[in-house]
N, C-alpha and C. Protein backbone atom coordinates (compact mmCIF):
# COMPACT_ATOMS: atom_id res chain seq x y z
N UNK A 1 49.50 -77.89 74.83
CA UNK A 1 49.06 -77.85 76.20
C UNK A 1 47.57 -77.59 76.22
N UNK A 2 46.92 -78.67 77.02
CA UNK A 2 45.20 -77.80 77.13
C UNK A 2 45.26 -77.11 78.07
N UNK A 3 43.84 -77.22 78.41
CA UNK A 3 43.46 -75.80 79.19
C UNK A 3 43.60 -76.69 80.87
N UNK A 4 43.54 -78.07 80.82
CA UNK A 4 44.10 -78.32 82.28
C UNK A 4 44.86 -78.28 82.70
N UNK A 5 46.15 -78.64 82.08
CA UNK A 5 47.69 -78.14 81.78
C UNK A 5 47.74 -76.78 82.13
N UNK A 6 47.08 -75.87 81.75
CA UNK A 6 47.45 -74.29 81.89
C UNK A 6 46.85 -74.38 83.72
N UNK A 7 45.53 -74.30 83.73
CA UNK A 7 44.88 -74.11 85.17
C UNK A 7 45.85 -74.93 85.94
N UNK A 8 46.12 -76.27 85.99
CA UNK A 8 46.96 -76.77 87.14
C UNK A 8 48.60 -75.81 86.90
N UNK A 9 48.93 -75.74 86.36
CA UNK A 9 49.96 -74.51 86.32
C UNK A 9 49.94 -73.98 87.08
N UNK A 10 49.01 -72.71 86.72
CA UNK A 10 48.56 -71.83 87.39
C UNK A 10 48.46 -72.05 88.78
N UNK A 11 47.78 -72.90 89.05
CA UNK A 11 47.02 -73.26 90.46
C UNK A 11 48.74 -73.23 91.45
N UNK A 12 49.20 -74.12 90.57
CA UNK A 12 50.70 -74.39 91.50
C UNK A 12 51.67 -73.37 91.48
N UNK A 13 51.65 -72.37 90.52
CA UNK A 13 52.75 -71.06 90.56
C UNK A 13 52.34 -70.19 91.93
N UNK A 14 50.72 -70.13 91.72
CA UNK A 14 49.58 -68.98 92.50
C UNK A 14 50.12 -69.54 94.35
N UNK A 15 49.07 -70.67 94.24
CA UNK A 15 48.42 -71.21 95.14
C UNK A 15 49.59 -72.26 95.94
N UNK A 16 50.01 -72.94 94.98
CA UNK A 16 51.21 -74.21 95.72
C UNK A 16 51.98 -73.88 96.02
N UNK A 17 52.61 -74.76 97.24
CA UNK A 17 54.15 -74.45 97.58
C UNK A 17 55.05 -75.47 96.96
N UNK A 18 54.69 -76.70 96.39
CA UNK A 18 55.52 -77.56 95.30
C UNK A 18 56.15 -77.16 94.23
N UNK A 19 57.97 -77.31 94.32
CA UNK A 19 58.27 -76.57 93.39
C UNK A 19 58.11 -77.30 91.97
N UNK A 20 58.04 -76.60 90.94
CA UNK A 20 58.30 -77.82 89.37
C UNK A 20 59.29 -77.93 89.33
N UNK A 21 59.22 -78.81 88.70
CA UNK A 21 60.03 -79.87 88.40
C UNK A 21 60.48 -79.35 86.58
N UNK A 22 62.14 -79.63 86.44
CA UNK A 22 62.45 -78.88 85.30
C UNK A 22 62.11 -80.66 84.87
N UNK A 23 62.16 -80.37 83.27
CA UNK A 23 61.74 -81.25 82.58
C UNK A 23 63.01 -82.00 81.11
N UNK A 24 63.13 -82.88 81.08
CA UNK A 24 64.30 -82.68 80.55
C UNK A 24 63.88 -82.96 79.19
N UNK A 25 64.75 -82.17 77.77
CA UNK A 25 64.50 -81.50 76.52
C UNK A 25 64.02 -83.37 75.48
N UNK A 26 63.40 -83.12 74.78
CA UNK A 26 62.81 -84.57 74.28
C UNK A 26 63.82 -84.63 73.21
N UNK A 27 64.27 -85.89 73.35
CA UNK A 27 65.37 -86.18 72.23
C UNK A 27 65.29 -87.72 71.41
N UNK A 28 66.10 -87.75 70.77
CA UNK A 28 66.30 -89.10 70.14
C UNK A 28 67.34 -89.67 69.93
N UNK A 29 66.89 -90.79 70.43
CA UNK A 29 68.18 -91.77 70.62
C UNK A 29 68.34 -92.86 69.63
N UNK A 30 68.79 -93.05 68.86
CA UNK A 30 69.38 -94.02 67.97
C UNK A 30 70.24 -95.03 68.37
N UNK A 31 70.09 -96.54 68.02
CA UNK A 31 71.22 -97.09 68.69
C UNK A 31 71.27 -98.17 67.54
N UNK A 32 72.61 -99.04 67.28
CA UNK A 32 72.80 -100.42 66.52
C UNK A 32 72.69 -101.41 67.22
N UNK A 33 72.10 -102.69 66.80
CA UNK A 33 71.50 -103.65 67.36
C UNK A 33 71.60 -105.07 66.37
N UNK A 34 72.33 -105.84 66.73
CA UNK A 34 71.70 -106.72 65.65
C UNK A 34 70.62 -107.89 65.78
N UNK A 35 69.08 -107.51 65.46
CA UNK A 35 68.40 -108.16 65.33
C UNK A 35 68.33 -110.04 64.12
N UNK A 36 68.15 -110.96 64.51
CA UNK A 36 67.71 -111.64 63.61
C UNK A 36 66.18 -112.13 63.54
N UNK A 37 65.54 -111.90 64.30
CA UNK A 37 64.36 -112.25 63.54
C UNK A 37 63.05 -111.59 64.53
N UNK A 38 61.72 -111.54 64.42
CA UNK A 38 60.93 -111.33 64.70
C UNK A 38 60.43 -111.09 66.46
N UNK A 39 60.99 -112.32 67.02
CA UNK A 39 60.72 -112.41 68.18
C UNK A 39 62.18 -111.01 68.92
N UNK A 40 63.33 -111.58 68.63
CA UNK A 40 64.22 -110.41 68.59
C UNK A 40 63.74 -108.74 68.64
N UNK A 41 63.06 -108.60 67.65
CA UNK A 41 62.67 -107.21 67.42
C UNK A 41 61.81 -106.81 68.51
N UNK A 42 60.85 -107.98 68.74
CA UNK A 42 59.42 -107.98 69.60
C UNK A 42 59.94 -107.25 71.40
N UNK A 43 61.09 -108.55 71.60
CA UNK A 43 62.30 -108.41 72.97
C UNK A 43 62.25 -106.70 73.12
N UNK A 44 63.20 -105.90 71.85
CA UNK A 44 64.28 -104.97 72.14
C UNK A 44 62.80 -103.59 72.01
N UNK A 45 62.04 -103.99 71.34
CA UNK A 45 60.90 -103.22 71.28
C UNK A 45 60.20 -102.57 72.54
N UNK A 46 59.15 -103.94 73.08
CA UNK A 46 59.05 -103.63 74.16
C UNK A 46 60.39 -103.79 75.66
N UNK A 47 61.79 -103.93 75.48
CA UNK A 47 62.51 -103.35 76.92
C UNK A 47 62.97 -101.67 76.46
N UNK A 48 62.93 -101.26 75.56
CA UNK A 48 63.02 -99.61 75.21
C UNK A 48 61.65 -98.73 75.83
N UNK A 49 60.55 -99.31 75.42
CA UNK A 49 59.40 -99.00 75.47
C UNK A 49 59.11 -98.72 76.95
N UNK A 50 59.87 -99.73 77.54
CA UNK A 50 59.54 -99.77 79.18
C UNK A 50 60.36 -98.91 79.90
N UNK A 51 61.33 -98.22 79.16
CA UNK A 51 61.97 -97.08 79.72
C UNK A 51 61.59 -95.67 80.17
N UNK A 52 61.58 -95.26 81.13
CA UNK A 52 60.87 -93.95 81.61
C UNK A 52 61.05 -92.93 80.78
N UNK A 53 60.43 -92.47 80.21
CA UNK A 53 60.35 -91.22 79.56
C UNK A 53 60.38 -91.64 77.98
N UNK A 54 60.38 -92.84 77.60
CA UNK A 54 60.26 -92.96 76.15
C UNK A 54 58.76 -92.84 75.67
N UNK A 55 58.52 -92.34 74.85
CA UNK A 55 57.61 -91.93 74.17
C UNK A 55 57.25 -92.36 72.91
N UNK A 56 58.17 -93.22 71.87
CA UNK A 56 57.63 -94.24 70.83
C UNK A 56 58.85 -94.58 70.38
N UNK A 57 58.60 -95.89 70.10
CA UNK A 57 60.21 -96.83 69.40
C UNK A 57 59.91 -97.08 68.06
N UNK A 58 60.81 -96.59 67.45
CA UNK A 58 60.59 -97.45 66.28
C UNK A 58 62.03 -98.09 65.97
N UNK A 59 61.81 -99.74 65.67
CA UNK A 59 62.87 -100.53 65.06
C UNK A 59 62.84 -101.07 63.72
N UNK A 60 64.05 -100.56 62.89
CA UNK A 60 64.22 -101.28 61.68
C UNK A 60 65.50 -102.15 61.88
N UNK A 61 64.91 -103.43 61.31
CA UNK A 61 65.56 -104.40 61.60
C UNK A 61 66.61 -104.56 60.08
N UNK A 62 66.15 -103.82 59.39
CA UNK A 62 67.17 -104.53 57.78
C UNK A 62 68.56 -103.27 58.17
N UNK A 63 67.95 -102.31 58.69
CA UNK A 63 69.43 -101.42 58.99
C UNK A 63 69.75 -101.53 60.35
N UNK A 64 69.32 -102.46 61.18
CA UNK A 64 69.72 -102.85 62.51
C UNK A 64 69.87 -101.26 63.47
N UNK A 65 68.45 -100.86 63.62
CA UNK A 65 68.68 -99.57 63.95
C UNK A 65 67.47 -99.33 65.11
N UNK A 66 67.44 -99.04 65.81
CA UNK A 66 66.37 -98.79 67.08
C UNK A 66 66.62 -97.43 67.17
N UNK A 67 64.92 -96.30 66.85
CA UNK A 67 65.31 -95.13 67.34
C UNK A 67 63.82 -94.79 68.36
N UNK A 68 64.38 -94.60 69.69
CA UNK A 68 63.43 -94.10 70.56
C UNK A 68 63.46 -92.55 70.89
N UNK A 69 61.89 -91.87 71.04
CA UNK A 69 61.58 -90.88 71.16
C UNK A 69 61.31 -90.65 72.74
N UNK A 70 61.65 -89.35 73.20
CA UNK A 70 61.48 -89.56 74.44
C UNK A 70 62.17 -88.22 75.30
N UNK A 71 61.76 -88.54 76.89
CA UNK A 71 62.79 -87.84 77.49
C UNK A 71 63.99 -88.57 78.18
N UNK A 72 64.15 -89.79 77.42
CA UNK A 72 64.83 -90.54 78.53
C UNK A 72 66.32 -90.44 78.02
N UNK A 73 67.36 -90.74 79.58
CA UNK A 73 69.19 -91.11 78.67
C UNK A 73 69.28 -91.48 77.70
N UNK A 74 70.37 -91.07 76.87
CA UNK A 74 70.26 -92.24 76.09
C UNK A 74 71.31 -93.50 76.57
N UNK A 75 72.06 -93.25 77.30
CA UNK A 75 72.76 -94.34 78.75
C UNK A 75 71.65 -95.29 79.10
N UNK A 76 70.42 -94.78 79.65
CA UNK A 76 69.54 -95.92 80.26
C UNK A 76 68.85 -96.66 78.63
N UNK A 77 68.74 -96.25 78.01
CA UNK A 77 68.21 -96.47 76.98
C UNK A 77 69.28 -97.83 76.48
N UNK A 78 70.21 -97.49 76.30
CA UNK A 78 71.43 -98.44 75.74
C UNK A 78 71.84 -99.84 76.40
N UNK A 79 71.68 -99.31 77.83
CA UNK A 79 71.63 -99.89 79.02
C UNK A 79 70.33 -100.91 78.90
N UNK A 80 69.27 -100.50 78.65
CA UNK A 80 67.77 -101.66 78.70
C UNK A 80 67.71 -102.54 77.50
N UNK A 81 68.58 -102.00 76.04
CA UNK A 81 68.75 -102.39 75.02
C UNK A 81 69.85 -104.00 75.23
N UNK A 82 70.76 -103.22 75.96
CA UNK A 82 72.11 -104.90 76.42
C UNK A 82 71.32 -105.36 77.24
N UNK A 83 70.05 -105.18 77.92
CA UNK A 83 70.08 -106.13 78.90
C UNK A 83 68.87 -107.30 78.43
N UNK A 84 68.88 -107.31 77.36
CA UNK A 84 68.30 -108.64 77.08
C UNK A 84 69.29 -109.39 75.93
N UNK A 85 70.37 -108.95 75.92
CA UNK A 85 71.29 -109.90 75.85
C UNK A 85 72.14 -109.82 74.27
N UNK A 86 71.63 -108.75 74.21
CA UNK A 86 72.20 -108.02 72.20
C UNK A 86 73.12 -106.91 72.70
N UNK A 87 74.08 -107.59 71.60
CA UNK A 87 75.55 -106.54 71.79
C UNK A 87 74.79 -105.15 70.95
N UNK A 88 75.30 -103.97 71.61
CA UNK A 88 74.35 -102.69 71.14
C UNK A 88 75.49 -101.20 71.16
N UNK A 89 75.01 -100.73 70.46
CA UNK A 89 76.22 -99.56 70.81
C UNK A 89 75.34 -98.33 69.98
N UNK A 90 75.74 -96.91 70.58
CA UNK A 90 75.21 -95.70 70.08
C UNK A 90 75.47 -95.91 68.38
N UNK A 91 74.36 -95.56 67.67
CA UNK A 91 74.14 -95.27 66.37
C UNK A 91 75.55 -94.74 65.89
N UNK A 92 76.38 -95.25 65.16
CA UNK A 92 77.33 -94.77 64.90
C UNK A 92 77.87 -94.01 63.32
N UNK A 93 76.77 -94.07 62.55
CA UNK A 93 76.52 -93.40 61.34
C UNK A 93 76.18 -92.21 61.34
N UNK A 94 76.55 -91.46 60.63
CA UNK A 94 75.74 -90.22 59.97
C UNK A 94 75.63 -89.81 58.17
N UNK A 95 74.50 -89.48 57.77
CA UNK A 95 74.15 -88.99 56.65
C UNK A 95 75.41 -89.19 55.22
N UNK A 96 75.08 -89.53 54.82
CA UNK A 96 76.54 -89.19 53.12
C UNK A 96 76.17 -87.86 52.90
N UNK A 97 75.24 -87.25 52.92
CA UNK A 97 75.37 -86.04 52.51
C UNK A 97 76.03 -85.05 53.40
N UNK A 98 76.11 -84.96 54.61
CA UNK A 98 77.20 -84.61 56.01
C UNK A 98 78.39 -84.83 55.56
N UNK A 99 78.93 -85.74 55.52
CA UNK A 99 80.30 -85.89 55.57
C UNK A 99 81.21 -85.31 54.34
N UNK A 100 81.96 -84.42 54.35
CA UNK A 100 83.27 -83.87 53.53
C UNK A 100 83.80 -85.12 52.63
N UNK A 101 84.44 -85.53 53.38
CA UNK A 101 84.88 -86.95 52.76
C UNK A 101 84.91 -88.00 53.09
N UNK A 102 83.39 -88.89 52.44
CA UNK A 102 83.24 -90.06 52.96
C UNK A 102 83.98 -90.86 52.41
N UNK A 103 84.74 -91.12 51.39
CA UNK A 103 86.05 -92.73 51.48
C UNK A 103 86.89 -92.44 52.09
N UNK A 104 87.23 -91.48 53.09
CA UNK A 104 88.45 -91.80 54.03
C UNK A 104 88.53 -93.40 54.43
N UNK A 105 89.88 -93.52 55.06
CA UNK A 105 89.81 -94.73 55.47
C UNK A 105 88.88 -94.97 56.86
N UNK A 106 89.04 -94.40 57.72
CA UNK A 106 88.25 -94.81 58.64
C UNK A 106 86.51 -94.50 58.93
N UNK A 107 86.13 -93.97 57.31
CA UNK A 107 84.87 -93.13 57.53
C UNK A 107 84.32 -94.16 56.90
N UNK A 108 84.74 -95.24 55.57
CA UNK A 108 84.14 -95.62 54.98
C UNK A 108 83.90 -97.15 55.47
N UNK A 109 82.78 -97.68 55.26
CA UNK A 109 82.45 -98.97 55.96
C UNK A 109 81.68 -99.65 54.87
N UNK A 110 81.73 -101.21 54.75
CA UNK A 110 81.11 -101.68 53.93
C UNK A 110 79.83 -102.36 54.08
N UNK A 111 79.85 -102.20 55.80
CA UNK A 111 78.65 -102.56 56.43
C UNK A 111 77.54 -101.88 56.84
N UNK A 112 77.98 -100.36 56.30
CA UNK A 112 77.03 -99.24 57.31
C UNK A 112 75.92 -99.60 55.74
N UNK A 113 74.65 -99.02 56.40
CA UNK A 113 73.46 -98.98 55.62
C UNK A 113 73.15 -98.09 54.17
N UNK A 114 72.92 -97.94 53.74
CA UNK A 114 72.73 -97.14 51.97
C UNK A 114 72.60 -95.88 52.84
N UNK A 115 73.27 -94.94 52.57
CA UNK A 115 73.60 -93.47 52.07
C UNK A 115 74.01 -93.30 53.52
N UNK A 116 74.41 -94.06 54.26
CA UNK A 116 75.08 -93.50 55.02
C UNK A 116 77.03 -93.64 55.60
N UNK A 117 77.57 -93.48 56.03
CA UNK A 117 79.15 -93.44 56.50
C UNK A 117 79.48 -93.48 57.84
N UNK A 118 80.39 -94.21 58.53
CA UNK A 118 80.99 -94.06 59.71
C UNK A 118 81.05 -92.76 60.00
N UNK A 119 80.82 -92.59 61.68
CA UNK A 119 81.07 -90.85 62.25
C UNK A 119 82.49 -90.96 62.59
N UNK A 120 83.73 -90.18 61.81
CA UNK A 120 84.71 -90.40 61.93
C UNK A 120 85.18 -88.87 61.85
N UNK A 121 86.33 -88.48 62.48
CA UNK A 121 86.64 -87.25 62.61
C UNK A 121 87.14 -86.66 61.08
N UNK A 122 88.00 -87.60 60.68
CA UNK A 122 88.71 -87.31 59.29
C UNK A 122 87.51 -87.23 58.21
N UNK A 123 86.69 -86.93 58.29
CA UNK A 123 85.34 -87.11 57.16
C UNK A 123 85.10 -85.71 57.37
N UNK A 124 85.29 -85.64 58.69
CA UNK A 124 84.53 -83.75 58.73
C UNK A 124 85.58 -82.68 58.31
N UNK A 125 85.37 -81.65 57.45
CA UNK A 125 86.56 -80.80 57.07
C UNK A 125 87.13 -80.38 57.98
N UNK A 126 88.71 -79.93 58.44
CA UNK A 126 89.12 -78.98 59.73
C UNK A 126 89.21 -77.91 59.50
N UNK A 127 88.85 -76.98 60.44
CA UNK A 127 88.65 -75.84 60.52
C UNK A 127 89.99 -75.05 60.39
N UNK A 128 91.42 -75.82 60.02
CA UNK A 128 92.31 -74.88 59.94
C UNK A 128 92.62 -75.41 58.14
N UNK A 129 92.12 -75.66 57.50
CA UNK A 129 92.17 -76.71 56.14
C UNK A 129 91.91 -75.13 55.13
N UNK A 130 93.00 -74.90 54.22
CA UNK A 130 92.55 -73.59 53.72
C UNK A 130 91.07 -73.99 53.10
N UNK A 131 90.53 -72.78 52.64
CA UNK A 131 88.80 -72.89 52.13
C UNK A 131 89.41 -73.41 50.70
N UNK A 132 88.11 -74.06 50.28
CA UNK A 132 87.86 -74.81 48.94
C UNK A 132 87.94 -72.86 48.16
N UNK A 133 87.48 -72.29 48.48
CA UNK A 133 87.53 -70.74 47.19
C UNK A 133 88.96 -70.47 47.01
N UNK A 134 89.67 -70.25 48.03
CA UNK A 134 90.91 -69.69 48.34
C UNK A 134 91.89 -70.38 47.20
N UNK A 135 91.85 -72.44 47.63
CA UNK A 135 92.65 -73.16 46.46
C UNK A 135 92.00 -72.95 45.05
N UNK A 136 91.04 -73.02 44.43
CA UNK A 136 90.51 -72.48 43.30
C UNK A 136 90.60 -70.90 42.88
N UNK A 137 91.01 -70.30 43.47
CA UNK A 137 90.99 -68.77 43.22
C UNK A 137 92.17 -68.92 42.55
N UNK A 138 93.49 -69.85 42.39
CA UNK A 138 94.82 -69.78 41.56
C UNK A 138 94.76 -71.28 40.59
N UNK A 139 93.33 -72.13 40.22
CA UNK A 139 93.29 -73.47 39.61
C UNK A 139 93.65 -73.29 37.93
N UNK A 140 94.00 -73.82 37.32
CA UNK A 140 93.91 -73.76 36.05
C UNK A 140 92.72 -74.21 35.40
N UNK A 141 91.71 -74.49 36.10
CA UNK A 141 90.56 -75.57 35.84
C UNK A 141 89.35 -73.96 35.94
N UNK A 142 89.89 -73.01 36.66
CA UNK A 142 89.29 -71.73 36.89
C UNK A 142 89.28 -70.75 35.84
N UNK A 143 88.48 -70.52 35.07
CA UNK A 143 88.58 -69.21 33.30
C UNK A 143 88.77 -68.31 34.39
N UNK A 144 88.07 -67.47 35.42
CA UNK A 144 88.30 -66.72 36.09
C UNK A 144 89.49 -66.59 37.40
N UNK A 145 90.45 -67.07 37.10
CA UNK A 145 91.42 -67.07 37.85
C UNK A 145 92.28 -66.23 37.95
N UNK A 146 93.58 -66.13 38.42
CA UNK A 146 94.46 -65.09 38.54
C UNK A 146 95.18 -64.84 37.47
N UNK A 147 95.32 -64.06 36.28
CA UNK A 147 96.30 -64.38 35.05
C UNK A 147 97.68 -64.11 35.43
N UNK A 148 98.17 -63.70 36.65
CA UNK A 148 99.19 -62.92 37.10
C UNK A 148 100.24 -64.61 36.75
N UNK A 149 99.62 -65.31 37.04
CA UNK A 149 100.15 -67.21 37.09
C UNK A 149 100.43 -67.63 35.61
């Protein structure tokens, strides 16, 4: 924030009767896209760009991936993305290193991009799943295990 930022503040807490305006938290939106070529990218580039509150796009086209910075939906965002005519849907990957178990069946994809996996529920451990210590605390694979076994 500079110092005009602070004084007009000020001026409007002190002095104004205009209330502020809350501001909404800057996020990022990721989405899948399938680009084929140059002019494509150029399209989905600038109709993101032209979205209120976005703040910088960047598109990679070899992982078919558009991620805009911003304060904007990511609804309107998705929304300006279909409307030049590309089937588009929320980023639907997350990290290999995230996921518990990425070859489940429905986690694993042969299309998602290098090091990453489908966001699939069965990938994430459940919270009622005994702990990984608990089954190893009686393993035979364990020198320190229970000898009582």
């Amino acid at each position: 924030m500079g110092i005009a930022d602070f004084v007009s503040d000020w001026l409007i807490d002190n002095l104004g009767s205009r209330k502020k305006k809350k501001r909404k938290p800057n996020q990022t939106v990721e989405i899948k896209v399938k680009m084929d070529c140059d002019g494509c990218e150029r399209r989905i580039k600038n109709a993101v760009s032209s979205v209120k509150g976005v703040k910088s796009v960047e598109v990679n086209r070899k992982q078919s991936k558009v991620t805009a910075v911003g304060y904007a939906e990511p609804s309107k965002v998705l929304k300006k993305v279909q409307s030049t005519g590309k089937k588009a849907e929320l980023w639907p990957y997350v990290p290999y290193s995230v996921v518990a178990y990425p070859y489940v069946a429905q986690a694993y994809d042969k299309k998602a991009p290098p090091g990453y996996v489908k966001k699939a529920p069965q990938a994430f451990p459940v919270d009622e799943a005994p702990d990984q210590r608990l089954t190893m605390m009686f393993s035979d694979e364990n020198p320190n295990a229970c000898s009582i076994m």
